[in-house]
C-alpha atoms as a PDB file:
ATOM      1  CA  UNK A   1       4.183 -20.255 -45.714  1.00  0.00           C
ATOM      2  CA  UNK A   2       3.735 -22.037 -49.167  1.00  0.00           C
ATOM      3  CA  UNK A   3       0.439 -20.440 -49.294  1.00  0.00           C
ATOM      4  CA  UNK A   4       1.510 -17.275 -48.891  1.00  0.00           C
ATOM      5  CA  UNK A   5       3.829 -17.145 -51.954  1.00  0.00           C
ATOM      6  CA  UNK A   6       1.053 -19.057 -54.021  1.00  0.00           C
ATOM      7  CA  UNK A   7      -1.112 -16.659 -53.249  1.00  0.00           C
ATOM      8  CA  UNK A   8       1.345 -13.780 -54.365  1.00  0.00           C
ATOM      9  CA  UNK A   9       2.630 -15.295 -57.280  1.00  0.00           C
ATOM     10  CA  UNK A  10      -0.871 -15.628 -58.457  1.00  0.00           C
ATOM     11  CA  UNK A  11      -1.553 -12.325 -57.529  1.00  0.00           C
ATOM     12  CA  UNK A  12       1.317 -11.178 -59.978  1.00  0.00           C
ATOM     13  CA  UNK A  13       0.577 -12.843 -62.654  1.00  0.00           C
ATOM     14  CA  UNK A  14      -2.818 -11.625 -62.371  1.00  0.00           C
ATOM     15  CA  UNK A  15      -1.636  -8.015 -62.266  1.00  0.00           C
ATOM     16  CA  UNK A  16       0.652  -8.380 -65.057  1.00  0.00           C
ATOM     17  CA  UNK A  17      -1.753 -10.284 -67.533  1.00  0.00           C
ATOM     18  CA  UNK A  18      -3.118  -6.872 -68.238  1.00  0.00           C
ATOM     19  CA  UNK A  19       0.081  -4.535 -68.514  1.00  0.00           C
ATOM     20  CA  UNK A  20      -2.032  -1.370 -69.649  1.00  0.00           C
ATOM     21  CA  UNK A  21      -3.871  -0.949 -66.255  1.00  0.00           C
ATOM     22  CA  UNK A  22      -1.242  -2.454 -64.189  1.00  0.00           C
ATOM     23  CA  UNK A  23       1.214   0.494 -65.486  1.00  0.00           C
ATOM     24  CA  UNK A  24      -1.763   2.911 -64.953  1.00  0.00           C
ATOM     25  CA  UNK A  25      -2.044   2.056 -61.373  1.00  0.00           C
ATOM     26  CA  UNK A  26       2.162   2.410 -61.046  1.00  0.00           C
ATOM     27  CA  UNK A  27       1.489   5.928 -62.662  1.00  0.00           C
ATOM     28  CA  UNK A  28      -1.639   6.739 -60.277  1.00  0.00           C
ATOM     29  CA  UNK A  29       0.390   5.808 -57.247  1.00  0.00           C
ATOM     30  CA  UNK A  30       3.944   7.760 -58.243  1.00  0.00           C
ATOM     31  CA  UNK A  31       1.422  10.706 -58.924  1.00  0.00           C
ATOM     32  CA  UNK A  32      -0.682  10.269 -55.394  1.00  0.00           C
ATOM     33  CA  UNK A  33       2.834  10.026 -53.214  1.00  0.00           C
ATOM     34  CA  UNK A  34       4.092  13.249 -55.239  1.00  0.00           C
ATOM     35  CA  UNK A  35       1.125  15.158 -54.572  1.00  0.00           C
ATOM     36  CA  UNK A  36       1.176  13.682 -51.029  1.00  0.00           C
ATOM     37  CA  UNK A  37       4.747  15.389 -50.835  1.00  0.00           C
ATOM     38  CA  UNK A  38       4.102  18.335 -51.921  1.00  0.00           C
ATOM     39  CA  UNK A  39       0.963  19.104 -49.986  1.00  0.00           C
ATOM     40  CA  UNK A  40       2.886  18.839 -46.690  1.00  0.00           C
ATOM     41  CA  UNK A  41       6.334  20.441 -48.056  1.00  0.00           C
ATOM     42  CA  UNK A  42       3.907  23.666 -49.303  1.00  0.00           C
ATOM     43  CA  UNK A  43       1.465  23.724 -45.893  1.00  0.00           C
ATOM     44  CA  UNK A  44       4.727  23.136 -43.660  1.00  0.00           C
ATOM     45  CA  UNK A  45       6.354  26.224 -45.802  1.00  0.00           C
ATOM     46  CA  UNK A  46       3.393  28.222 -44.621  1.00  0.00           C
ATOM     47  CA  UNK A  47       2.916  27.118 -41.335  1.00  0.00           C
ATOM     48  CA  UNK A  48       6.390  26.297 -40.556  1.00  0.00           C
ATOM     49  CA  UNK A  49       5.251  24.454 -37.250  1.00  0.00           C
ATOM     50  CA  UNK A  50       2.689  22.110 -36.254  1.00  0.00           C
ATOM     51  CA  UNK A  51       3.148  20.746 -32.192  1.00  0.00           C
ATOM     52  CA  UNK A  52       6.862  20.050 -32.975  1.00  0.00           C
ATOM     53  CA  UNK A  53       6.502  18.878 -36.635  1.00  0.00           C
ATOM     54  CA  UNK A  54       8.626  21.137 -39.112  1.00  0.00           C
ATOM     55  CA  UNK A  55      10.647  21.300 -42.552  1.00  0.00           C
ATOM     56  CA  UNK A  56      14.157  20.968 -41.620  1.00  0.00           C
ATOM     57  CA  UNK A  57      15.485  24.897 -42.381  1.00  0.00           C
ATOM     58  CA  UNK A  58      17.912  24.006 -45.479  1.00  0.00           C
ATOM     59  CA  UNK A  59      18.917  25.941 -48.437  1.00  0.00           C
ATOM     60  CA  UNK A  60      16.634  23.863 -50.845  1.00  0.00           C
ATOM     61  CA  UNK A  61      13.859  24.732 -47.963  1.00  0.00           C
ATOM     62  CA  UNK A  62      14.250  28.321 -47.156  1.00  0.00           C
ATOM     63  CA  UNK A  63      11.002  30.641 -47.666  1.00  0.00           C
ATOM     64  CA  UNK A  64      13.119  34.141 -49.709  1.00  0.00           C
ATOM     65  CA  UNK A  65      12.178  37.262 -47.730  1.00  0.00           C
END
């Protein structure tokens, strides 16, 4: 188990040695999960069901008419 946290404490300090592209990769991530998000929230908006999958009908969710 020692090796384990070896290994990720090396890893970390690794990452954070160069802050520029280890904040870049934070950024890249937040922005791939958001788009991630919204692609389903928009296609489940148009679709509203895929074999039992759905948006759960809220006021923050409803399509206006």
């Amino acid at each position: 188990m020692r090796s384990v946290f070896t290994t990720l404490a090396m890893a970390w300090r690794e990452a954070w040695s160069n802050r520029a592209s280890f904040w870049m990769g934070v950024v890249i991530m937040v922005v791939n999960d958001l788009v991630w998000v919204l692609f389903w929230v928009l296609t489940m908006r148009s679709i509203d069901d895929i074999n039992g999958w759905g948006l759960i009908r809220s006021s923050c969710c409803r399509q206006s008419s």
